[in-house]
C-alpha atoms as a PDB file:
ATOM      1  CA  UNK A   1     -26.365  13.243  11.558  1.00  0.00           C
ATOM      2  CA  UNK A   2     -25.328  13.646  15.344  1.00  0.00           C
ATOM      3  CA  UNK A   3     -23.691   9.652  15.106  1.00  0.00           C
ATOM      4  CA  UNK A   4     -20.916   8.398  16.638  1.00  0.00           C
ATOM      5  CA  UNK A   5     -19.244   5.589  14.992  1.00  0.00           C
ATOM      6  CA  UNK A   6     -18.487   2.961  17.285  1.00  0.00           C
ATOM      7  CA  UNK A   7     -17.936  -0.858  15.865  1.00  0.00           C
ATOM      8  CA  UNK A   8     -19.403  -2.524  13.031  1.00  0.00           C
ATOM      9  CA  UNK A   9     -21.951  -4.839  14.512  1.00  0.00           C
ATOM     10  CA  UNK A  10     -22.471  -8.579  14.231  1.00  0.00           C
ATOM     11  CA  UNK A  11     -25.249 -10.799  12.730  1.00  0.00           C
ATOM     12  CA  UNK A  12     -24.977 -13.786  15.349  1.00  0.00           C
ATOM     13  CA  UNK A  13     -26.861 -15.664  12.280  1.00  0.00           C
ATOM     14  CA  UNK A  14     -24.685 -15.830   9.950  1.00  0.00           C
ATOM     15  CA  UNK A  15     -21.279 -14.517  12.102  1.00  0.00           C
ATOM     16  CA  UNK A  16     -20.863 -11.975   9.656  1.00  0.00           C
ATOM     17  CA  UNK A  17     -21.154  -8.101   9.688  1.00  0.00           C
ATOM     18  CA  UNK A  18     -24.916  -6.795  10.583  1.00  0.00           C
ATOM     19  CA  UNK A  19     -24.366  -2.946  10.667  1.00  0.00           C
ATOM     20  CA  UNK A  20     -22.732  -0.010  12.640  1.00  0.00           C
ATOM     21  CA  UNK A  21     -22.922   0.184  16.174  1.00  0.00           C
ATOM     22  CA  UNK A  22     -23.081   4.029  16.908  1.00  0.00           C
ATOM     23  CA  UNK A  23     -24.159   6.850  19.933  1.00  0.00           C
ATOM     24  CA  UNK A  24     -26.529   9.509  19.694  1.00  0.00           C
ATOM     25  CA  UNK A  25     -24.298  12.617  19.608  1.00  0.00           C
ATOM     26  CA  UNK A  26     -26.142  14.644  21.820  1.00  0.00           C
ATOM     27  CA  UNK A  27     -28.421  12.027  24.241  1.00  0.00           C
ATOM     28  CA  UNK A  28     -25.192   9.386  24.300  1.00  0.00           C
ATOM     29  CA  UNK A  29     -27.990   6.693  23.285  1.00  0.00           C
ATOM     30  CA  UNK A  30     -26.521   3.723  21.852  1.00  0.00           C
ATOM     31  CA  UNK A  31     -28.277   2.782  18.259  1.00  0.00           C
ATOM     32  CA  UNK A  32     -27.750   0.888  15.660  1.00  0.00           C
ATOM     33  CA  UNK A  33     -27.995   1.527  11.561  1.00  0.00           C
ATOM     34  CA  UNK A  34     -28.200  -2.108   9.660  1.00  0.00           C
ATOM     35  CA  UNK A  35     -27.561  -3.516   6.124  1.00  0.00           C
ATOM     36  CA  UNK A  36     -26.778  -6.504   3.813  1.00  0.00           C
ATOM     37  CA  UNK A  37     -22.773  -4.230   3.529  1.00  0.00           C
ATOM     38  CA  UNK A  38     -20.659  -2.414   5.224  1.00  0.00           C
ATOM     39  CA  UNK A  39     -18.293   0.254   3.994  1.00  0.00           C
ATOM     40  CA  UNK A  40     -16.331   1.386   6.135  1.00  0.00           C
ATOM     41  CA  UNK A  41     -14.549   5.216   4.474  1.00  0.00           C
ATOM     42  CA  UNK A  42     -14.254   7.238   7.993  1.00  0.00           C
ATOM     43  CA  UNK A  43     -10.589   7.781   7.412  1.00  0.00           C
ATOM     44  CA  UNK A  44      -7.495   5.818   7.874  1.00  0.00           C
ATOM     45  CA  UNK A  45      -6.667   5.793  11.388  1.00  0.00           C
ATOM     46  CA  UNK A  46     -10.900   6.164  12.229  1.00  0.00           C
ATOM     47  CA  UNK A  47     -11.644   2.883  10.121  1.00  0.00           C
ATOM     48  CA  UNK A  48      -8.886   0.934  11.683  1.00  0.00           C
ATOM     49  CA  UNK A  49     -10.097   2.304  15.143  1.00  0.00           C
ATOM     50  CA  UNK A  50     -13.816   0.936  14.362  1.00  0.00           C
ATOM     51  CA  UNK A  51     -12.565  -2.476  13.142  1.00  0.00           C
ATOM     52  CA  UNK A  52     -10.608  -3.053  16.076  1.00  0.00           C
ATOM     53  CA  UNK A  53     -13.075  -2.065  18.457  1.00  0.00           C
ATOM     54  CA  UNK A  54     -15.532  -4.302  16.936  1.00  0.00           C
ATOM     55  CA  UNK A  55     -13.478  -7.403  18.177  1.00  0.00           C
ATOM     56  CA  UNK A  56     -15.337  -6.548  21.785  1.00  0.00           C
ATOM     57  CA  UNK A  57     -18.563  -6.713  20.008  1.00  0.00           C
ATOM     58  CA  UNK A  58     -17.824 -10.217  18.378  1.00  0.00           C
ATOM     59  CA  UNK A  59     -16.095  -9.282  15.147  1.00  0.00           C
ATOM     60  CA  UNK A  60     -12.309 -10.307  14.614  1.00  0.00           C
ATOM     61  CA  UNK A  61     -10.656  -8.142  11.527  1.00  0.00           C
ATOM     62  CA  UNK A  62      -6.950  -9.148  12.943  1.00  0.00           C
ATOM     63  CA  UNK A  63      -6.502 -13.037  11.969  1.00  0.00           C
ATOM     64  CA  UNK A  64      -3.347 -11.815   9.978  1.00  0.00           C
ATOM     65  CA  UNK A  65      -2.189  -9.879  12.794  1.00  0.00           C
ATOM     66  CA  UNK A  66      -1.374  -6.891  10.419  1.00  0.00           C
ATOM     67  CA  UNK A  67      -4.343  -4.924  11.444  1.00  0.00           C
ATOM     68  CA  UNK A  68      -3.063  -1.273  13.055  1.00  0.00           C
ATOM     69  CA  UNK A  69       0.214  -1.855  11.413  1.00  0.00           C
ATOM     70  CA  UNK A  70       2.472  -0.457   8.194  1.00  0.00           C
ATOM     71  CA  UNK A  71       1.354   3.187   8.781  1.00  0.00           C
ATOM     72  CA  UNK A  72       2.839   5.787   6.712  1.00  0.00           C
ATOM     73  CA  UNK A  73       2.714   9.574   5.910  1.00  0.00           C
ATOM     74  CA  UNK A  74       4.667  11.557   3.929  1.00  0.00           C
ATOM     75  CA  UNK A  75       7.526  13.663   4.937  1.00  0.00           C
ATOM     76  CA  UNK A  76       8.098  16.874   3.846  1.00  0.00           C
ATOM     77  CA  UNK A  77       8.598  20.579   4.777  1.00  0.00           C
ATOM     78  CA  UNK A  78      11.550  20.666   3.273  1.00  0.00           C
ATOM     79  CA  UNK A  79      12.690  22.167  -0.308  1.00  0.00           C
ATOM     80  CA  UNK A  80      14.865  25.553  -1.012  1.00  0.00           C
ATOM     81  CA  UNK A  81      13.916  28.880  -2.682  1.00  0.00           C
ATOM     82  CA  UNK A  82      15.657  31.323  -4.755  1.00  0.00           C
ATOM     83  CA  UNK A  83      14.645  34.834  -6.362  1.00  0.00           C
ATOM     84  CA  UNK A  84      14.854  35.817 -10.053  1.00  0.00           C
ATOM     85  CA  UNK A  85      16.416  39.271 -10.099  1.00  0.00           C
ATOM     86  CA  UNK A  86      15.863  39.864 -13.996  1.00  0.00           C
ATOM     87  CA  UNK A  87      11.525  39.643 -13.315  1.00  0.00           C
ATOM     88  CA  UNK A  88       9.411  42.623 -12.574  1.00  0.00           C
ATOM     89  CA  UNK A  89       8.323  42.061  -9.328  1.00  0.00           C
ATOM     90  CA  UNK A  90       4.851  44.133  -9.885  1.00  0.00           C
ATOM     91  CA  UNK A  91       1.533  43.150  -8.471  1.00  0.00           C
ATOM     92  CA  UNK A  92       0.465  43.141 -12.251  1.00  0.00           C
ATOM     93  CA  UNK A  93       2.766  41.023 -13.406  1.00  0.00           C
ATOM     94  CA  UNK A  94       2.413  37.738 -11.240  1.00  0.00           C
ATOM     95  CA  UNK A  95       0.280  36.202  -8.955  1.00  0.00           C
ATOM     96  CA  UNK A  96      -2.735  37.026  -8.255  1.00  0.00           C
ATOM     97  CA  UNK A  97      -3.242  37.728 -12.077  1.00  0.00           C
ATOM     98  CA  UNK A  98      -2.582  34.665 -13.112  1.00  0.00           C
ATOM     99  CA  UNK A  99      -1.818  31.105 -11.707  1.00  0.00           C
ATOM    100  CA  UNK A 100       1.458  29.740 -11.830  1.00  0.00           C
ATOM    101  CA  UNK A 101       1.587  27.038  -9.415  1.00  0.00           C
ATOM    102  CA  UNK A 102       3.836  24.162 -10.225  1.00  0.00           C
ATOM    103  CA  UNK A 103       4.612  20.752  -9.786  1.00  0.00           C
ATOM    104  CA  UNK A 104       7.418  18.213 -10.663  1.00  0.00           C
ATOM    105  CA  UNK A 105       6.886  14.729 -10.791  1.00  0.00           C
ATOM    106  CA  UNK A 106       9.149  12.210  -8.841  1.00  0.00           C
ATOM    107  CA  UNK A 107      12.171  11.763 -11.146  1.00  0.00           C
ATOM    108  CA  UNK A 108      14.163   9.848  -8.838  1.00  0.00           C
ATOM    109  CA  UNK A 109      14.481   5.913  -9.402  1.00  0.00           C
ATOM    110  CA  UNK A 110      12.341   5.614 -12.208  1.00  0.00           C
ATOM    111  CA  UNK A 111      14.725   3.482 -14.707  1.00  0.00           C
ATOM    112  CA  UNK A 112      16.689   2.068 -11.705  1.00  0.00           C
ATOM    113  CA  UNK A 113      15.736   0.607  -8.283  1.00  0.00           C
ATOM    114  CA  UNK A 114      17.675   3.127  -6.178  1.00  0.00           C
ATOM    115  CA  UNK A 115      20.014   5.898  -6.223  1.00  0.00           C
ATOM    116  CA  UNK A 116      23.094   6.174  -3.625  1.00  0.00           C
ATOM    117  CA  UNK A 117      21.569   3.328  -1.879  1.00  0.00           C
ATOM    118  CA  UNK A 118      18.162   5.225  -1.159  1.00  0.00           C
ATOM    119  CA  UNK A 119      14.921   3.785  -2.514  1.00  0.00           C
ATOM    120  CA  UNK A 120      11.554   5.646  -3.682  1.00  0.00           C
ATOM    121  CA  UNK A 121      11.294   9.260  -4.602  1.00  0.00           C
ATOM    122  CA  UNK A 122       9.673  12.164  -4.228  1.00  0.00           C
ATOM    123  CA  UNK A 123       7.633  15.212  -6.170  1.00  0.00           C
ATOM    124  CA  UNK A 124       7.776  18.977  -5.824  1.00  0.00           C
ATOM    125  CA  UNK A 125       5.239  21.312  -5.094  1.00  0.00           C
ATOM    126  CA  UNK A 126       6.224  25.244  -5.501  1.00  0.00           C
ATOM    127  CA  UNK A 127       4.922  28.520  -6.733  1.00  0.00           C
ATOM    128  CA  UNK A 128       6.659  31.248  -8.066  1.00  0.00           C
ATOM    129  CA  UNK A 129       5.622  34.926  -7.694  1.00  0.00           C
ATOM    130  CA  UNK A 130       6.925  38.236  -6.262  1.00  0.00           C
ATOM    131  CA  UNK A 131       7.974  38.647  -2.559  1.00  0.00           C
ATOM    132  CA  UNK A 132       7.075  41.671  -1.458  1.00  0.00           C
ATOM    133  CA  UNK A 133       9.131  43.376   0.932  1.00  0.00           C
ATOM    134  CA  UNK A 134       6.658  44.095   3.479  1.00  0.00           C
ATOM    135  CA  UNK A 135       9.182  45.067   5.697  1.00  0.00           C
ATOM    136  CA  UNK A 136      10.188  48.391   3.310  1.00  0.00           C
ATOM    137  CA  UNK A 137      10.002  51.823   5.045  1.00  0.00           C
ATOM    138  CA  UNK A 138       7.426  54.615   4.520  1.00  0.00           C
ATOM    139  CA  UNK A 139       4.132  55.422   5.361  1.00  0.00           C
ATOM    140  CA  UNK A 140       0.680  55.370   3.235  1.00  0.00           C
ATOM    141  CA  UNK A 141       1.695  55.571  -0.656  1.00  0.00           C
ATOM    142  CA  UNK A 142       6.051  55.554   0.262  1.00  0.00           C
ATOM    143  CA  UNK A 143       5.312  52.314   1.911  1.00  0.00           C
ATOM    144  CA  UNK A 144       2.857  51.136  -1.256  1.00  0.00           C
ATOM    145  CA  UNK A 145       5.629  52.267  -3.471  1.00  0.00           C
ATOM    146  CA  UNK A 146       8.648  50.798  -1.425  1.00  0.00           C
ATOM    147  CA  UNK A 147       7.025  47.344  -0.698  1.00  0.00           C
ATOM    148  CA  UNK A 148       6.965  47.499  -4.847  1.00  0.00           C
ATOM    149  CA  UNK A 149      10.532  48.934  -5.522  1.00  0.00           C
ATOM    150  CA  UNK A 150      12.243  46.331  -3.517  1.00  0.00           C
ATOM    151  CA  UNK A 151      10.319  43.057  -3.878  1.00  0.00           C
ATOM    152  CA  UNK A 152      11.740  40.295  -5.372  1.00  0.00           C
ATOM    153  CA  UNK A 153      10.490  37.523  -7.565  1.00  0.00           C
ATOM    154  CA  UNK A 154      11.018  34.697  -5.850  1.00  0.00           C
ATOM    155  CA  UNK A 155      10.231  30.716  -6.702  1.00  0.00           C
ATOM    156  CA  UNK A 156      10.394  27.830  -3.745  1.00  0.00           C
ATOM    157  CA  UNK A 157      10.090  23.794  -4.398  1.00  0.00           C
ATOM    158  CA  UNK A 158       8.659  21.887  -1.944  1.00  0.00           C
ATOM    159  CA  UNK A 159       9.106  18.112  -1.489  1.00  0.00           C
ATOM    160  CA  UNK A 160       7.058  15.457  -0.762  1.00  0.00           C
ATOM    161  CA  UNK A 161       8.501  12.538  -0.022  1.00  0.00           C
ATOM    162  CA  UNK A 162       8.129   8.536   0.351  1.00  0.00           C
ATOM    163  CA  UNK A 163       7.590   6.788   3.224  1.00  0.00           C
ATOM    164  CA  UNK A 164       8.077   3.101   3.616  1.00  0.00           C
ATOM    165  CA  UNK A 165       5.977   0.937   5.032  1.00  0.00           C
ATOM    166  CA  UNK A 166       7.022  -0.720   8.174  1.00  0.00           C
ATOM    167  CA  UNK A 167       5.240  -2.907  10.640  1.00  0.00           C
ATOM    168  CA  UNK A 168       6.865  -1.185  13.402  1.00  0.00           C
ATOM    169  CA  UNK A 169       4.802   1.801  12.718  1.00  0.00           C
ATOM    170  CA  UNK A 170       1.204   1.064  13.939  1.00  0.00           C
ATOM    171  CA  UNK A 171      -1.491   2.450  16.275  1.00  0.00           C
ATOM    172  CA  UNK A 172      -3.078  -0.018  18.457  1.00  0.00           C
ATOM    173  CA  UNK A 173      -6.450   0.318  20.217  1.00  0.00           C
ATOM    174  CA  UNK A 174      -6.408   2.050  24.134  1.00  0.00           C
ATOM    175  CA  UNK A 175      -9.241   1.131  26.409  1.00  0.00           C
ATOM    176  CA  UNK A 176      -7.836   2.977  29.241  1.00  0.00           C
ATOM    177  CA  UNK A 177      -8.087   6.415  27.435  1.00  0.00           C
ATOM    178  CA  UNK A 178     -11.425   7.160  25.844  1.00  0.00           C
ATOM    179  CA  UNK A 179     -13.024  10.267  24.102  1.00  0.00           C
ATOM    180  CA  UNK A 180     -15.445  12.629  24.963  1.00  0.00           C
ATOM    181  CA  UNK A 181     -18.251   9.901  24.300  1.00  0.00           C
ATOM    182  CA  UNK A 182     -16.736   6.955  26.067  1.00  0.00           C
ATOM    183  CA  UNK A 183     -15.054   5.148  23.052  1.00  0.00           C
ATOM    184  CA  UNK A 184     -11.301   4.155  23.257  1.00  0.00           C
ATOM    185  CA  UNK A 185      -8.695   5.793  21.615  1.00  0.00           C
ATOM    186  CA  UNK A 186      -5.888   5.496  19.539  1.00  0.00           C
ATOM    187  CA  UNK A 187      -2.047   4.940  20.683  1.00  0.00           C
ATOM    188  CA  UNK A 188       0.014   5.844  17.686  1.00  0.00           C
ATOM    189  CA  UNK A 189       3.939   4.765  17.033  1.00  0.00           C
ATOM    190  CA  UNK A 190       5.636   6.145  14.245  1.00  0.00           C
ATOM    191  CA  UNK A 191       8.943   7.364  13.243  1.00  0.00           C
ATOM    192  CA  UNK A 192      10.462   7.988   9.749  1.00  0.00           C
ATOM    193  CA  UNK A 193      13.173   5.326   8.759  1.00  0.00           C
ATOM    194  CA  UNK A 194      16.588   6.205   7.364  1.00  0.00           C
ATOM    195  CA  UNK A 195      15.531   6.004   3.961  1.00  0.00           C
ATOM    196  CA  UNK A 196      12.373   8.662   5.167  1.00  0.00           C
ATOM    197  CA  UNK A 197      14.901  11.242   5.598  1.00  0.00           C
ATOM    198  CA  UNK A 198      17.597  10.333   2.735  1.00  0.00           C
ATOM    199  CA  UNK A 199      14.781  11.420   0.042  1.00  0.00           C
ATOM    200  CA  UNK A 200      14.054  14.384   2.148  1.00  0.00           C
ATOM    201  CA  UNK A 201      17.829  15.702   2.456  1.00  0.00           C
ATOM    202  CA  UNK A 202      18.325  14.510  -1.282  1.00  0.00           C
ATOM    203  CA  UNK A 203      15.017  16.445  -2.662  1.00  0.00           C
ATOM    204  CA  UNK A 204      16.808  19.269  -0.612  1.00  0.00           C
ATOM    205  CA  UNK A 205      19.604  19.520  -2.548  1.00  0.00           C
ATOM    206  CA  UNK A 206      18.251  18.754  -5.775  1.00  0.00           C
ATOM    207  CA  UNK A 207      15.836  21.397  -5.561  1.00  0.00           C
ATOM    208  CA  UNK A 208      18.288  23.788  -4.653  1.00  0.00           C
ATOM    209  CA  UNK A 209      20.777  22.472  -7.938  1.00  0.00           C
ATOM    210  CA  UNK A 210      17.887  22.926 -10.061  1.00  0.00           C
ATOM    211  CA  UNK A 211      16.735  26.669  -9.050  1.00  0.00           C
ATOM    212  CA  UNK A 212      20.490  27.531  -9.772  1.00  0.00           C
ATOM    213  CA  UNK A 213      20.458  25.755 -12.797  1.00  0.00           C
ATOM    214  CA  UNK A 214      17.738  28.172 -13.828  1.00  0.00           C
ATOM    215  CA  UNK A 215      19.509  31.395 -12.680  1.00  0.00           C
ATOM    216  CA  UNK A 216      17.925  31.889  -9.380  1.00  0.00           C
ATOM    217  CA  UNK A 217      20.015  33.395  -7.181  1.00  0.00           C
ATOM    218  CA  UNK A 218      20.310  33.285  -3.243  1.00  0.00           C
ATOM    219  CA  UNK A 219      19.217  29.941  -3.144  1.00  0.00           C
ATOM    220  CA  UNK A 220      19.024  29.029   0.058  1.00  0.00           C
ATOM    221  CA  UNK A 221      17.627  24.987   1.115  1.00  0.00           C
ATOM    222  CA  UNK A 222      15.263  25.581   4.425  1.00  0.00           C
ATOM    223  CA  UNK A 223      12.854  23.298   6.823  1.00  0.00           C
ATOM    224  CA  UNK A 224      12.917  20.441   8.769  1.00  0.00           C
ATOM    225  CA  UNK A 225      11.532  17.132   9.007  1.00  0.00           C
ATOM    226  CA  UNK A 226       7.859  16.943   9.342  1.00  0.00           C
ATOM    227  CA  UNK A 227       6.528  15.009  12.606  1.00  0.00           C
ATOM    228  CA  UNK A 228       4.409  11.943  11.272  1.00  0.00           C
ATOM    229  CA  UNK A 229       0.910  13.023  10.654  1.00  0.00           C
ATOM    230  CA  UNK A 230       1.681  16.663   9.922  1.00  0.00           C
ATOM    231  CA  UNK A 231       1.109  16.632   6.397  1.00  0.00           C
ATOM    232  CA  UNK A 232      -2.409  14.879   7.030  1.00  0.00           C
ATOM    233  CA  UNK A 233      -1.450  11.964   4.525  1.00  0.00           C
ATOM    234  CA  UNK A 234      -1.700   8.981   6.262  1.00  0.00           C
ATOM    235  CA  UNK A 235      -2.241   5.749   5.143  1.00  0.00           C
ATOM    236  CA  UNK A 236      -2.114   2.128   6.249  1.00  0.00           C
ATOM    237  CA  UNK A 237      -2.725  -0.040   8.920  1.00  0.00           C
ATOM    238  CA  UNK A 238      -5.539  -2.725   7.372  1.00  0.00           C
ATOM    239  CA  UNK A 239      -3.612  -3.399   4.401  1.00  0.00           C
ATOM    240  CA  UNK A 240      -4.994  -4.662   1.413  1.00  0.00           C
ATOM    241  CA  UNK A 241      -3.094  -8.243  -0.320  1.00  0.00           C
ATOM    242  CA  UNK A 242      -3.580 -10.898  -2.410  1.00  0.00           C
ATOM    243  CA  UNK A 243      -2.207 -13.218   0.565  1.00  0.00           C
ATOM    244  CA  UNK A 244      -4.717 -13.228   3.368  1.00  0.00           C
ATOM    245  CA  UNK A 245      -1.931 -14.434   6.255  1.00  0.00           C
ATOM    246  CA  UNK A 246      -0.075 -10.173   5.280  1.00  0.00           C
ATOM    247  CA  UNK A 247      -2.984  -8.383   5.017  1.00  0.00           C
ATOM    248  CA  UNK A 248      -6.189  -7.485   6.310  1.00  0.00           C
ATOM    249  CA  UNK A 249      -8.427  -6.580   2.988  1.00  0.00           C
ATOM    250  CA  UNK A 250      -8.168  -8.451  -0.513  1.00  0.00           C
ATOM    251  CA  UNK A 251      -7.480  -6.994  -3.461  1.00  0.00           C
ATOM    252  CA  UNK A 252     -11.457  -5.414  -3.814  1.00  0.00           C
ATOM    253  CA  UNK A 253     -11.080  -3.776  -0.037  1.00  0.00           C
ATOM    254  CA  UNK A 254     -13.049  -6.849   1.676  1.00  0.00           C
ATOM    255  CA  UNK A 255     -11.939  -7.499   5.124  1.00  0.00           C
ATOM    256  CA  UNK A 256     -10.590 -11.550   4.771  1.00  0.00           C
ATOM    257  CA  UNK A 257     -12.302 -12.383   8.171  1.00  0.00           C
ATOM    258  CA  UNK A 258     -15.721 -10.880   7.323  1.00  0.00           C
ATOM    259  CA  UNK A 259     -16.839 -11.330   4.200  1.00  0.00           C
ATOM    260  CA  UNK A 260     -19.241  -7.882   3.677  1.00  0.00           C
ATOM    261  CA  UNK A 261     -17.407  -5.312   4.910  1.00  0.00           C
ATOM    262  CA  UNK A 262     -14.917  -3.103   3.215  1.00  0.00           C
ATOM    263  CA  UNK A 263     -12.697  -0.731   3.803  1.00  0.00           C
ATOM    264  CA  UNK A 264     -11.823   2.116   0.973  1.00  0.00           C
ATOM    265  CA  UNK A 265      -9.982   4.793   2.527  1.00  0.00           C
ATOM    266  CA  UNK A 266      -6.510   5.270   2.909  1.00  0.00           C
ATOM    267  CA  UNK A 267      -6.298   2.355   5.852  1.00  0.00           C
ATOM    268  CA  UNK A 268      -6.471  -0.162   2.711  1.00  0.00           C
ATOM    269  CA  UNK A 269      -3.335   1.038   1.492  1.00  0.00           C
ATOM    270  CA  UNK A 270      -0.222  -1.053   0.672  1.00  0.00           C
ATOM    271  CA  UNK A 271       2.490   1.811  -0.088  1.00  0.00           C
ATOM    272  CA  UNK A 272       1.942   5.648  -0.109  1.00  0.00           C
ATOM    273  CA  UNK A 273       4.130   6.516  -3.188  1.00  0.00           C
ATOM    274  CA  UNK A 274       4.834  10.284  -3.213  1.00  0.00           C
ATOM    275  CA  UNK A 275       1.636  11.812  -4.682  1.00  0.00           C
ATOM    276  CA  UNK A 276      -1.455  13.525  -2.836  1.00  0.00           C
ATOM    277  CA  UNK A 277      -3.710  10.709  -1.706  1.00  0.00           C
ATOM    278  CA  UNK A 278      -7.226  11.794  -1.909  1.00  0.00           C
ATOM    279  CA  UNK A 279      -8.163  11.363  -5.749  1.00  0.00           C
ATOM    280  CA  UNK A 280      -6.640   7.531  -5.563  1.00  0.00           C
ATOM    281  CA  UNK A 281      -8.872   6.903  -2.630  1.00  0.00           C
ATOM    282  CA  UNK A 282     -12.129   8.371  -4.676  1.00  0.00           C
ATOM    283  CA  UNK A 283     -10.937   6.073  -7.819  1.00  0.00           C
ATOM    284  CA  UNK A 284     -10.568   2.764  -4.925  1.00  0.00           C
ATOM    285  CA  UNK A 285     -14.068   3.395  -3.530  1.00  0.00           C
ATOM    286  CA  UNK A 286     -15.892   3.857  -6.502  1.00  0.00           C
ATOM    287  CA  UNK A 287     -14.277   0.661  -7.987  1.00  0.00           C
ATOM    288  CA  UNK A 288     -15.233  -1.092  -4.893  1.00  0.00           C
ATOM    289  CA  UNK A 289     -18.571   0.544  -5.328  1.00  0.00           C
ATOM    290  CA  UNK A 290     -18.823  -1.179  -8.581  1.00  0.00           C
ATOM    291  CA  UNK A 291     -17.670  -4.511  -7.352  1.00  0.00           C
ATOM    292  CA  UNK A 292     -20.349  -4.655  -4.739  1.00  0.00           C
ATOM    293  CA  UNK A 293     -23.069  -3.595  -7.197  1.00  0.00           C
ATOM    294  CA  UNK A 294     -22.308  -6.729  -9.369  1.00  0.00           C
ATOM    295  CA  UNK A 295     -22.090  -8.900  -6.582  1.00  0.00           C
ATOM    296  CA  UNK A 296     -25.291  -7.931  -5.675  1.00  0.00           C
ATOM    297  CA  UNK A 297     -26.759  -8.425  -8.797  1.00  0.00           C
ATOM    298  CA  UNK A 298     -25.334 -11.882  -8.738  1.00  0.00           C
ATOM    299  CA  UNK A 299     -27.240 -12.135  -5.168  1.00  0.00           C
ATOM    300  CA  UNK A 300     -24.541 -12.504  -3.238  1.00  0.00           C
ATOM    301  CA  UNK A 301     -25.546 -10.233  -0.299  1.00  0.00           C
ATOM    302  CA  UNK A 302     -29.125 -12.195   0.162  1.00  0.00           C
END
């Protein structure tokens, strides 16, 4: 508790990784936690900071050059809505009585590499329940009543959506502005590619064709664009590969420059596809987990 990640540290022994360089949160003290391996699972953009702030301490993670780079999030805020006139709209009858959350897995480009040129897909997350009309006159038991009489049950899709991974979006370390304990920050670049926002307008419209399809009506599409980092996905920038000269981790999350230390957050990621991240990063750190277990048993760590 109360400590400030700051590099991973080197062993000038062996030139490999000897622990985690951190401050004492409160006295600013610098100290230092050691071990035989380092995993490194702060999050993506906090992992990649640590690993490139450790080249001023004597560890290089960039021989590839790819380290900071291929950052992606997804894009969304975007879907359309629609209200089912032939449902009871009665706090009894939907949520919160029962759950009825949905989602729709990416259909598009699943038995073909692309659809009107665009690549990737997207999924759906939505809900359907009633809409109260909270803006209904009256006063005490009216208002109860007409917030009831004229609600709607209404259903929305909302997409998430690809993003591909580019080299031109990357975060690169800045000395010049630090944080409130004197470490340097990160400079992030990012913008979503043409392809980004195809999927977006296209899950648009599809949701919208598919609520009408169902006999919603007043289907309306709504949102825009997401800025990068909104949707609190992101992944990338110390890539895992099998070829060490485009990546920075091999295929088990070890850093190709320093042989124990890994990386098992989202920073190790190749792609993003269109799902949630966070049970995918669980499965890649236990499975590293394992792999550094058996290696030890082996005595590889000394």
């Amino acid at each position: 508790m109360d400590a400030v990640a700051s590099h991973v540290t080197r062993d000038p022994r062996t030139g490999n990784a000897a622990g985690v360089g951190y401050l004492d949160r409160n006295t600013r003290a610098a100290r230092e936690v050691r071990g035989k391996v380092v995993v490194l699972c702060a999050s993506t953009l906090e992992s990649t900071r640590l690993l490139m702030h450790s080249a001023d301490h004597g560890l290089d993670f960039n021989s590839s050059g790819m380290l900071g780079h291929f950052l992606m999030d997804h894009i969304y805020r975007g879907g359309a809505g629609g209200v089912m006139p032939e449902l009871e709209a009665k706090p009894w009858v939907g949520m919160p009585v029962r759950p009825n959350g949905m989602y729709l897995p990416r259909f598009r480009n699943i038995d073909r590499p692309h659809t009107n040129g665009m690549i990737r897909g997207y999924g759906y997350q939505g809900g359907s329940s009633p809409g109260f009309r909270l803006g209904a006159k009256g006063f005490g038991a009216k208002f109860k009543q007409a917030v009831h009489d004229e609600s709607q049950w209404s259903t929305q899709f909302g997409a998430w959506c690809e993003c591909l991974p580019r080299y031109d979006n990357y975060v690169v370390l800045n000395k010049d502005r630090r944080d409130a304990w004197g470490l340097p920050t990160l400079d992030i670049n990012f913008d979503w590619c043409d392809n980004d926002l195809t999927l977006w307008r296209d899950a648009r419209v599809q949701a919208a064709e598919m609520l009408e399809a169902t006999g919603h009506k007043n289907v309306r599409m709504y949102g825009n664009p997401s800025v990068g980092g909104f949707c609190i996905h992101e992944v990338g920038t110390a890539r895992m590969g099998r070829d060490p000269k485009k990546s920075v981790l091999n295929t088990w999350t070890r850093t190709n420059d320093v042989n124990n230390v890994f990386v098992t957050d989202g920073a190790a990621w190749a792609s993003i596809g269109c799902q949630n991240p966070t049970l995918t990063m669980m499965a890649i750190t236990a499975r590293t987990a394992d792999y550094i277990a058996e290696e030890g048993r082996k005595g590889v760590w000394g």
